[in-house]
N, C-alpha and C. Protein backbone atom coordinates (compact mmCIF):
# COMPACT_ATOMS: atom_id res chain seq x y z
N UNK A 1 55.17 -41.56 41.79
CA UNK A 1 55.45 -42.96 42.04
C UNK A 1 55.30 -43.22 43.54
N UNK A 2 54.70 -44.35 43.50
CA UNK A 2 54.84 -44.43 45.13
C UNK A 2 56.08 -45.10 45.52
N UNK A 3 56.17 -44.86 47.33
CA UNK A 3 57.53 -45.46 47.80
C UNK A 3 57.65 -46.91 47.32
N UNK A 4 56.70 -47.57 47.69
CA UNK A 4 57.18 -48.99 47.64
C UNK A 4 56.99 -49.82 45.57
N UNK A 5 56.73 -49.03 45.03
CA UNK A 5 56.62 -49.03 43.71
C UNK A 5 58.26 -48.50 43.28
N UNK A 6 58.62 -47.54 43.72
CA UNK A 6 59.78 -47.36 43.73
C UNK A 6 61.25 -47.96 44.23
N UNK A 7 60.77 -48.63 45.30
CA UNK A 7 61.39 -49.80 45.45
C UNK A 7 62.04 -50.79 45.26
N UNK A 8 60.67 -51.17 44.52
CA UNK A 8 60.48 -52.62 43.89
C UNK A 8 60.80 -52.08 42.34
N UNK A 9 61.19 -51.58 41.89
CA UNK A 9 61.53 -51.31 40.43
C UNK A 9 62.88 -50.52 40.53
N UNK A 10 63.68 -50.03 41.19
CA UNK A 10 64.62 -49.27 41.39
C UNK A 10 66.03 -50.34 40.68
N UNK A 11 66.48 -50.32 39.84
CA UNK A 11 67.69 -51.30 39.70
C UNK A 11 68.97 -50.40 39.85
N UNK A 12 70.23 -50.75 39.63
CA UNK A 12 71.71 -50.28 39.44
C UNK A 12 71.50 -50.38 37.90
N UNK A 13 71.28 -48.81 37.47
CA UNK A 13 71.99 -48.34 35.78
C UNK A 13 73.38 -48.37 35.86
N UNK A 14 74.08 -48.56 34.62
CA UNK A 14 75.64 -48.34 34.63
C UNK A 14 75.75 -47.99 33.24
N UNK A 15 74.83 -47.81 32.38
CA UNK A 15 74.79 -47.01 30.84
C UNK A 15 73.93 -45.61 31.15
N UNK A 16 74.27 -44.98 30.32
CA UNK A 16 73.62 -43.85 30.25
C UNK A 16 74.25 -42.90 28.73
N UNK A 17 73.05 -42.33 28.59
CA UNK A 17 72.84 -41.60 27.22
C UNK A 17 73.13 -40.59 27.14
N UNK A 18 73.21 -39.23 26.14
CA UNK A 18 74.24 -38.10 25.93
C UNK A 18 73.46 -37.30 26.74
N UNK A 19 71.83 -37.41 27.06
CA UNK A 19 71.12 -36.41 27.55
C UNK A 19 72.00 -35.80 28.92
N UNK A 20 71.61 -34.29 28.90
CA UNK A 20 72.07 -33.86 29.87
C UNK A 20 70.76 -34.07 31.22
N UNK A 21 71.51 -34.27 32.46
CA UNK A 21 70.06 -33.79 33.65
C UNK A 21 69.83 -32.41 33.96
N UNK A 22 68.71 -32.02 33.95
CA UNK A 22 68.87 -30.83 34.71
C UNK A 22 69.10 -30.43 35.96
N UNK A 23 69.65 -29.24 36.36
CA UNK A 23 70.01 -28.88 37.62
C UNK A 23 68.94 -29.08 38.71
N UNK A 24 67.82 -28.91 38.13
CA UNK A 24 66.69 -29.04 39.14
C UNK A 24 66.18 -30.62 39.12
N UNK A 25 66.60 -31.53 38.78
CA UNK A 25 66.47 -32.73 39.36
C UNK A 25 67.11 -33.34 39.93
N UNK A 26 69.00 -32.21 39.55
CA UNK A 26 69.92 -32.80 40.58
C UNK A 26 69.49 -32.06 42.22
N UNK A 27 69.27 -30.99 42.03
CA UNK A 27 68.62 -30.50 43.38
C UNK A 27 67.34 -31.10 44.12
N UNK A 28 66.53 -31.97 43.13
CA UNK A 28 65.80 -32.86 44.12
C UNK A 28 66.05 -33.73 44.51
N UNK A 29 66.98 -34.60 43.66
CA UNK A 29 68.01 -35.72 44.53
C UNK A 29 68.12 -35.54 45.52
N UNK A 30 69.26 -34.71 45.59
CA UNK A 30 70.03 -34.02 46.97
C UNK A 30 69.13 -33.43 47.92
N UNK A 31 68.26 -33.08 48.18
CA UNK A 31 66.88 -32.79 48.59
C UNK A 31 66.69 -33.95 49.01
N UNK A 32 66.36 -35.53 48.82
CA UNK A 32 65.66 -36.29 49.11
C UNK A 32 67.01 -37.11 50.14
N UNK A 33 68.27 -36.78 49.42
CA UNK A 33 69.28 -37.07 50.41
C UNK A 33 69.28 -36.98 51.48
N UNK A 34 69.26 -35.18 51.38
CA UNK A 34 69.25 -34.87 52.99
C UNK A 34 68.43 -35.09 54.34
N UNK A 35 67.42 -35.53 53.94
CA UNK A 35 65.92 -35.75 54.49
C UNK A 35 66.12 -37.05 55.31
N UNK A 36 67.02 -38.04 55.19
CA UNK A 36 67.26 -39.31 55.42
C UNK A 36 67.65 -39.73 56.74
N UNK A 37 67.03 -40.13 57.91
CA UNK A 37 67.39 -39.96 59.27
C UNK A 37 68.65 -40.19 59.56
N UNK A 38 69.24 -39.41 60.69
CA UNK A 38 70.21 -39.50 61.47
C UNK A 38 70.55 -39.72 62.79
N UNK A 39 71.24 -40.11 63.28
CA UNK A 39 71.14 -40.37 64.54
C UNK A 39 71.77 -39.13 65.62
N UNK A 40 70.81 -38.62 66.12
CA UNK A 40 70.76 -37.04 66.85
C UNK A 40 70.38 -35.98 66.01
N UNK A 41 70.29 -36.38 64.79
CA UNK A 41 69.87 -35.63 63.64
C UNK A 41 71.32 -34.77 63.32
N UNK A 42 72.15 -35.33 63.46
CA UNK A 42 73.28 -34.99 62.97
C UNK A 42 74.06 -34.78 61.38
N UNK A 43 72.50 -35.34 60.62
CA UNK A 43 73.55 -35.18 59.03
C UNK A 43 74.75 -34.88 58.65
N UNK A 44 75.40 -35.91 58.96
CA UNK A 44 76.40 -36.18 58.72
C UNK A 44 77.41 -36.20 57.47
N UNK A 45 76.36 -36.31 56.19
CA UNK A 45 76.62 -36.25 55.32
C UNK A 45 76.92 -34.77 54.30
N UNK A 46 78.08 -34.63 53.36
CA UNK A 46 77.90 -33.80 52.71
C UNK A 46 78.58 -34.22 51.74
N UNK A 47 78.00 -33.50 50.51
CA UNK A 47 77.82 -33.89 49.20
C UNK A 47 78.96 -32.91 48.29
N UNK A 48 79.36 -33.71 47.40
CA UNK A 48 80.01 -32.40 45.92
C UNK A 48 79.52 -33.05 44.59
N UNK A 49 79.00 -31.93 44.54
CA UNK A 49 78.77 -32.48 43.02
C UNK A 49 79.73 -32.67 41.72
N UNK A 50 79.46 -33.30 40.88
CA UNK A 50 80.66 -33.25 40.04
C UNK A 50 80.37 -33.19 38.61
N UNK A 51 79.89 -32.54 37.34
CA UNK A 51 79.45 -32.65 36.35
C UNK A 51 80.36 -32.41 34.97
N UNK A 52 81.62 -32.20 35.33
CA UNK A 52 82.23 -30.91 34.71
C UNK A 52 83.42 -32.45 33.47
N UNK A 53 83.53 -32.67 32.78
CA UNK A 53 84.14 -33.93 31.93
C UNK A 53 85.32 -33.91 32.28
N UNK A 54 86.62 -32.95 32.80
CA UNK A 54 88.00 -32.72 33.41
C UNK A 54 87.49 -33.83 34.79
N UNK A 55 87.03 -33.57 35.75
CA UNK A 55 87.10 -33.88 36.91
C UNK A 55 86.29 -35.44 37.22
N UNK A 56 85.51 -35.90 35.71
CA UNK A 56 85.18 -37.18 35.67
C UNK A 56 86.15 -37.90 34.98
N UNK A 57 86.88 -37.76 33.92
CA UNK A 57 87.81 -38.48 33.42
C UNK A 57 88.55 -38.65 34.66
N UNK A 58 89.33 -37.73 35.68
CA UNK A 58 90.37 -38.59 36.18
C UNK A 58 89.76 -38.97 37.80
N UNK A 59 88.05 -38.53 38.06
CA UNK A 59 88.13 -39.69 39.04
C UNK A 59 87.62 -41.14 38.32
N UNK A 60 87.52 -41.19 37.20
CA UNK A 60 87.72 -42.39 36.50
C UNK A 60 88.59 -43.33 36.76
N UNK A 61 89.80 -42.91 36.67
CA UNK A 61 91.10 -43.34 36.97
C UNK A 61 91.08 -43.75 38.43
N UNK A 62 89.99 -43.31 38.90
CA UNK A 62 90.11 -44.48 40.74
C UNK A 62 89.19 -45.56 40.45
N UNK A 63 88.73 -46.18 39.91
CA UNK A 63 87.98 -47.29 39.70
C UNK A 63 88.18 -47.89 38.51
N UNK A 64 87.58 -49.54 38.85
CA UNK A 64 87.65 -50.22 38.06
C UNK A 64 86.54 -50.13 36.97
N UNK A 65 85.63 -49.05 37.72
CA UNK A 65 84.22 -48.89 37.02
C UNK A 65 84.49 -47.60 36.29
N UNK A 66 85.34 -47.88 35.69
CA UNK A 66 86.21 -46.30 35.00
C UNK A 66 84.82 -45.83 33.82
N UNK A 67 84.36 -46.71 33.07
CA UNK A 67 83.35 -46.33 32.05
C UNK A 67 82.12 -45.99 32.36
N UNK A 68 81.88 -46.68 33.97
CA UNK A 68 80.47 -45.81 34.56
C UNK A 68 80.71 -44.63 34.61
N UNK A 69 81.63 -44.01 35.75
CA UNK A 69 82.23 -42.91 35.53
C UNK A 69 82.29 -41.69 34.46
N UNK A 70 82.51 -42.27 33.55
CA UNK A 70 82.97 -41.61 32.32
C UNK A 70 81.79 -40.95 31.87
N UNK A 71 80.64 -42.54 31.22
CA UNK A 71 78.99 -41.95 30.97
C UNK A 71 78.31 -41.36 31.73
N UNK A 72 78.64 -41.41 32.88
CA UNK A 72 77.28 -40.76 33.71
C UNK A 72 77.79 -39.27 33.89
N UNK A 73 76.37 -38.41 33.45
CA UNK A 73 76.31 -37.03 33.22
C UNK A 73 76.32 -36.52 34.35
N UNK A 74 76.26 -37.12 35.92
CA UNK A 74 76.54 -36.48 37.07
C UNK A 74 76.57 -37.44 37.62
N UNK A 75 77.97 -37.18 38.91
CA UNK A 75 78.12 -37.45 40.02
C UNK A 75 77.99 -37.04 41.35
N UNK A 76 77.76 -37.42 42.34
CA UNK A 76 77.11 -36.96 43.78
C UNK A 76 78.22 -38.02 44.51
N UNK A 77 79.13 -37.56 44.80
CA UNK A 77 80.23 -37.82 45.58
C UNK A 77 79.87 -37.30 47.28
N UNK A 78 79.81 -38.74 48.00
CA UNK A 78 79.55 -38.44 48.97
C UNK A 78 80.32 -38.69 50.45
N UNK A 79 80.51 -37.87 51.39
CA UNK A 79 81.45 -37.48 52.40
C UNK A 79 81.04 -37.43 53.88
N UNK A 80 81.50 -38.44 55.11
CA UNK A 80 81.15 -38.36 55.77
C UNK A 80 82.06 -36.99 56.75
N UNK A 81 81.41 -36.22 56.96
CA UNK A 81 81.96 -35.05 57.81
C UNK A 81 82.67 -35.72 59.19
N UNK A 82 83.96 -35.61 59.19
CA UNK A 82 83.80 -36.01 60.85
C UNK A 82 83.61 -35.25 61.61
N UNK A 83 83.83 -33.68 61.53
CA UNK A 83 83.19 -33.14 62.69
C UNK A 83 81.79 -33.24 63.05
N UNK A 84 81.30 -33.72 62.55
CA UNK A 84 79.38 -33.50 62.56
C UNK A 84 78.99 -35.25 63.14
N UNK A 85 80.42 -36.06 63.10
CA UNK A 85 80.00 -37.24 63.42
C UNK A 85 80.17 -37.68 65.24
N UNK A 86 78.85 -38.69 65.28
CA UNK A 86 78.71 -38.38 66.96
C UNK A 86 79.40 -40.10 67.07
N UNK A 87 78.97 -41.15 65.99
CA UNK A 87 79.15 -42.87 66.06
C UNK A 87 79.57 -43.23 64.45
N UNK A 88 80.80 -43.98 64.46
CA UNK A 88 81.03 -43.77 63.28
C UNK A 88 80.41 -45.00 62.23
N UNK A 89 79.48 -46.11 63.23
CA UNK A 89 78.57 -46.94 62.86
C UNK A 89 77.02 -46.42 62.33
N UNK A 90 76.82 -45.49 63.69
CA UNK A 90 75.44 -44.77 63.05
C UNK A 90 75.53 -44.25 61.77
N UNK A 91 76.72 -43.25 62.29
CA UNK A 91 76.36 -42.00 61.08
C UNK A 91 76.88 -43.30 59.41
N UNK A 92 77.38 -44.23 59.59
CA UNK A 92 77.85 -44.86 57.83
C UNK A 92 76.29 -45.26 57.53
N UNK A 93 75.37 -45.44 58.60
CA UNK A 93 74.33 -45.97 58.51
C UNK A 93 73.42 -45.29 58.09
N UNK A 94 73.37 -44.16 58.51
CA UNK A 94 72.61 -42.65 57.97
C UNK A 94 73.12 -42.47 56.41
N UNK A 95 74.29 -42.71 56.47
CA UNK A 95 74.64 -41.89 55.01
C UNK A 95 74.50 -43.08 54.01
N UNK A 96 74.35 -44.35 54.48
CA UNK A 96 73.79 -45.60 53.71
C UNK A 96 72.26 -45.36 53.03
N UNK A 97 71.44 -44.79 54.46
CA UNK A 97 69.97 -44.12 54.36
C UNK A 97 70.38 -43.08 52.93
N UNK A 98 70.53 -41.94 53.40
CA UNK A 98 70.66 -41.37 52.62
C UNK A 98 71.24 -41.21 51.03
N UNK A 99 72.10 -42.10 50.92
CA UNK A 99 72.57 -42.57 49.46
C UNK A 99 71.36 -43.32 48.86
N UNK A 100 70.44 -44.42 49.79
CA UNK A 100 69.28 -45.08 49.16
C UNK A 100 68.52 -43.81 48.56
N UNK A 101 67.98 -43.02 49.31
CA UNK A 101 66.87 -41.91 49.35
C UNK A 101 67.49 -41.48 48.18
N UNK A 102 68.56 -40.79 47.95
CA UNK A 102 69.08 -40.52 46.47
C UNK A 102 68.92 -41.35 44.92
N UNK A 103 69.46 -42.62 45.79
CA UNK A 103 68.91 -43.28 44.29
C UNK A 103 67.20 -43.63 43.98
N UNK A 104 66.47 -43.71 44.87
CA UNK A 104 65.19 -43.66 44.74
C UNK A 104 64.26 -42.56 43.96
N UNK A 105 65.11 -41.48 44.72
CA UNK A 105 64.43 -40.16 44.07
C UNK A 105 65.34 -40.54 42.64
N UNK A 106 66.34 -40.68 41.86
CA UNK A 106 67.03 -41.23 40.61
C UNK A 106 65.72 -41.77 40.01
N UNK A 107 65.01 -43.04 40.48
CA UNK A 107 64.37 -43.70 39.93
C UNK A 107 63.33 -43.16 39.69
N UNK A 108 62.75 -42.12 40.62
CA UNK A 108 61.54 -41.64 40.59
C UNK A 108 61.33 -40.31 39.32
N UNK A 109 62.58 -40.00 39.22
CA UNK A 109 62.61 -38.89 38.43
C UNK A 109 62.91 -39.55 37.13
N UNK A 110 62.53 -40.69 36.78
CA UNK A 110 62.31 -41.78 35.62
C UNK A 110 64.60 -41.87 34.59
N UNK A 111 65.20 -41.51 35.74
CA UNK A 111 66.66 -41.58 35.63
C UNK A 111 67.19 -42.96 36.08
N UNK A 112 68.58 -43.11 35.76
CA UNK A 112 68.84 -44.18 36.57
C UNK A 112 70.44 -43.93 36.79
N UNK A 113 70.44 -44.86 38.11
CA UNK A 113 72.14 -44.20 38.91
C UNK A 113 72.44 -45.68 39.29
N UNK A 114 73.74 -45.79 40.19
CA UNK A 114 74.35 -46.45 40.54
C UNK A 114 75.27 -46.41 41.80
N UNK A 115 75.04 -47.20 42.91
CA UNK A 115 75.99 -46.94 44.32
C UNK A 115 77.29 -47.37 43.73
N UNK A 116 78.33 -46.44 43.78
CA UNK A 116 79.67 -47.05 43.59
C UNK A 116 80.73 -46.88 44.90
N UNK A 117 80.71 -48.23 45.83
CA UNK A 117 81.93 -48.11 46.81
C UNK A 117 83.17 -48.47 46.79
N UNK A 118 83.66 -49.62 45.33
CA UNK A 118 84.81 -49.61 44.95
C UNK A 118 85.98 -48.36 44.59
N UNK A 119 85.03 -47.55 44.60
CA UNK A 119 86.15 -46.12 44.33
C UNK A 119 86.80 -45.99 45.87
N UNK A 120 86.27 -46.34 47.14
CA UNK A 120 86.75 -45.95 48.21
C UNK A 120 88.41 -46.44 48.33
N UNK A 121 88.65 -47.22 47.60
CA UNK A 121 90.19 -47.84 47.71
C UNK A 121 90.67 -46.94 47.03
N UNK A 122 90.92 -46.19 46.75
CA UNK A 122 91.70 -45.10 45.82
C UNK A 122 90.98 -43.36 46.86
N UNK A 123 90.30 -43.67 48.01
CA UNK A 123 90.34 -42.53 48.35
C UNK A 123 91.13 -41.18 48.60
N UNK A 124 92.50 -41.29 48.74
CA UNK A 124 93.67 -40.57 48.85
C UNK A 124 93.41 -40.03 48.01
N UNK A 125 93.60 -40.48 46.95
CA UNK A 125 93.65 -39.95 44.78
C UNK A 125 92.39 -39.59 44.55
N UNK A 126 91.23 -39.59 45.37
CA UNK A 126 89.81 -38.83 44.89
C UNK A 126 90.09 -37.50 45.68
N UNK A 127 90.66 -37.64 47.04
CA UNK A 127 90.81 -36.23 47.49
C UNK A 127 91.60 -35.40 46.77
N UNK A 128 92.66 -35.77 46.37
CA UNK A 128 93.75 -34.76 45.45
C UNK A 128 92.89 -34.17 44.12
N UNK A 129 92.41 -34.65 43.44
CA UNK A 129 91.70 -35.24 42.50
C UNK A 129 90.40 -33.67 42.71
N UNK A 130 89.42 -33.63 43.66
CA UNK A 130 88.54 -33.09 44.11
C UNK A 130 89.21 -31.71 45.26
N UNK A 131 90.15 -31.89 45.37
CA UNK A 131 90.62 -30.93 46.06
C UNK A 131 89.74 -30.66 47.69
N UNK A 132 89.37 -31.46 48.04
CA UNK A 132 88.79 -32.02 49.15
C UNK A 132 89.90 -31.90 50.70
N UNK A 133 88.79 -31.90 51.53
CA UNK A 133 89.47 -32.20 53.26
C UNK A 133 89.88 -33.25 53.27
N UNK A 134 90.64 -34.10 53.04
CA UNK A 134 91.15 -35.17 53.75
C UNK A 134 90.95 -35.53 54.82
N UNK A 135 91.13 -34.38 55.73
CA UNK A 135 91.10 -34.73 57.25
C UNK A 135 89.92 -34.76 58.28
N UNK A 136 89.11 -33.95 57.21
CA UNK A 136 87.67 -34.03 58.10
C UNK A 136 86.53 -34.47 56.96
N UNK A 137 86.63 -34.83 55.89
CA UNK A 137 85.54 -35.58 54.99
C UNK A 137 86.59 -37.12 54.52
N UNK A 138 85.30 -38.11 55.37
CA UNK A 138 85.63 -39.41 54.47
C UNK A 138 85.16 -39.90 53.64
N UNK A 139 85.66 -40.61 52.20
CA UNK A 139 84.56 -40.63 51.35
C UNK A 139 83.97 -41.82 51.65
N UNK A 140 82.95 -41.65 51.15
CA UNK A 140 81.74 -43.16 51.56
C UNK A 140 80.95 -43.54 50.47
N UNK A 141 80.91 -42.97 49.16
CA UNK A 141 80.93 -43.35 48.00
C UNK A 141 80.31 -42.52 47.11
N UNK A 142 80.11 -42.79 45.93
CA UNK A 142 80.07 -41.95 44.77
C UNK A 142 78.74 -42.80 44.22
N UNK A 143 77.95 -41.57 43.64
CA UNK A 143 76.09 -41.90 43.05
C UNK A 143 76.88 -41.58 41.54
N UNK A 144 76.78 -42.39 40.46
CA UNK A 144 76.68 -42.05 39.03
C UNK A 144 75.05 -42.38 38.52
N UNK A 145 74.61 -41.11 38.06
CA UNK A 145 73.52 -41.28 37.38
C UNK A 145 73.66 -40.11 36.10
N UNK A 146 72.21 -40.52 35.30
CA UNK A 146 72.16 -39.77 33.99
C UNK A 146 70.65 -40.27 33.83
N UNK A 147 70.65 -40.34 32.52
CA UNK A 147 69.46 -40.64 31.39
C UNK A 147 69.87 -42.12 31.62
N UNK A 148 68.85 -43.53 31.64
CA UNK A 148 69.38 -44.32 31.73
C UNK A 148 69.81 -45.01 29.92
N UNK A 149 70.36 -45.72 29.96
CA UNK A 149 70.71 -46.44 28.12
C UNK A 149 70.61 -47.69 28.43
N UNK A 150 70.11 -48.52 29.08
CA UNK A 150 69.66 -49.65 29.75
C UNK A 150 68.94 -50.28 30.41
N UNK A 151 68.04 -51.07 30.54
CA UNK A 151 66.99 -51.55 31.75
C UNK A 151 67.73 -52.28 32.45
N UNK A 152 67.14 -52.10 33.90
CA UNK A 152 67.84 -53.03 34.92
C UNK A 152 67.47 -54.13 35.19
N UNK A 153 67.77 -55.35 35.57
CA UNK A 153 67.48 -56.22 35.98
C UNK A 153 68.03 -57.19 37.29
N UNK A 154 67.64 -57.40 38.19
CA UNK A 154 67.94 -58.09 38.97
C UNK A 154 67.30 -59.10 40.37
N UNK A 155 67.62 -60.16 41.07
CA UNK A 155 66.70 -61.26 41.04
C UNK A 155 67.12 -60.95 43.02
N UNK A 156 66.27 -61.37 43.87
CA UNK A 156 66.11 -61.48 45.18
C UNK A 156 65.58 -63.11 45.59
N UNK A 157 66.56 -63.40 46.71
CA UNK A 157 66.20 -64.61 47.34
C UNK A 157 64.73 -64.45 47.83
N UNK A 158 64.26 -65.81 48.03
CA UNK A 158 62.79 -65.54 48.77
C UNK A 158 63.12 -65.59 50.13
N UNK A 159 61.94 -64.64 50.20
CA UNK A 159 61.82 -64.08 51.74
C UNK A 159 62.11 -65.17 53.38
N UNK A 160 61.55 -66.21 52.83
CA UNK A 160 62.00 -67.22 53.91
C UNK A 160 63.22 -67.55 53.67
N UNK A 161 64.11 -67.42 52.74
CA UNK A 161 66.00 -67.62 53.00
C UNK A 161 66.02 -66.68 53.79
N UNK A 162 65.61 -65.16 54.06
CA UNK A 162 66.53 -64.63 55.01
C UNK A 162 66.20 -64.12 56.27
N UNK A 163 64.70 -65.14 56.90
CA UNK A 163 63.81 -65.22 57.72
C UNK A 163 64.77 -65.90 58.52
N UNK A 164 65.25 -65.56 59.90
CA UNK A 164 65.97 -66.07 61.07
C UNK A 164 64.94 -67.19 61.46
N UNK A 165 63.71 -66.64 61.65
CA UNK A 165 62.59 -67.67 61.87
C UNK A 165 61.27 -67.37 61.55
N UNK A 166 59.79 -67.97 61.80
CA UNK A 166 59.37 -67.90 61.14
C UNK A 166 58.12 -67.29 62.17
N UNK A 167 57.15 -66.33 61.48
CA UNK A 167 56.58 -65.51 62.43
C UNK A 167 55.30 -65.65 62.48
């Protein structure tokens, strides 16, 4: 697929089907994650995976998106390191990059996922939960993807609404 084909067809899945993913497409995800610029090249980001049905049921229980959660056959829970962080604007910005690059490669690997940042209000209860650093990983949000059980759909203003001016 090309980039900008990928793009332009990429939607937010929030169904997904019994199929399992394989490990090696979750490893190209995460692969396409990491690749995602940083500022000093600091990758900032680090990842846990989460596949296991114990540890999705109750980070279920931190969102309102409890049933995305539930269906999707993997999660990519993602963590900004603070020791590795130099700006805490850049690096959300990098790991913004990099969550895109994830769901792209999702799309490309004919899957479909979903950015979820409403879980961040319940961050306390994802660390207990994940058995996580508290003190040096912040979470910055959670990728649910699978097999998709749905087509996406969704609509964009035209380009001159969000043209400051005109060129």
């Amino acid at each position: 697929m090309e980039v900008l084909e990928a793009i332009l067809q990429r939607r937010s899945i929030r169904k997904f089907t019994d199929k399992d993913v394989s490990k090696e497409d979750v490893l190209k995800i995460l692969e396409a994650g990491k690749w995602a610029p940083s500022g000093l090249n600091n990758q900032p980001w680090r990842f846990l995976v989460v596949t296991d049905e114990d540890r999705k049921l109750k980070l279920a229980t931190c969102t309102k998106y409890a049933s995305i959660v539930r269906q999707a056959k993997v999660l990519i829970v993602v963590f900004l390191d603070k020791q590795a962080s130099y700006h805490k604007i850049k690096d959300a910005q990098a790991i913004g990059a990099c969550i895109q690059n994830m769901l792209l490669a999702i799309c490309d690997l004919g899957l479909g996922g979903v950015w979820l940042g409403e879980i961040l209000n319940q961050e306390k209860k994802v660390h207990e939960i994940l058995k996580t650093d508290c003190k040096n990983l912040e979470l910055m949000a959670v990728i649910a993807f699978g097999h998709p059980a749905q087509k996406g759909s969704s609509s964009r203003k035209d380009l001159q609404e969000l043209l400051l001016e005109d060129f």
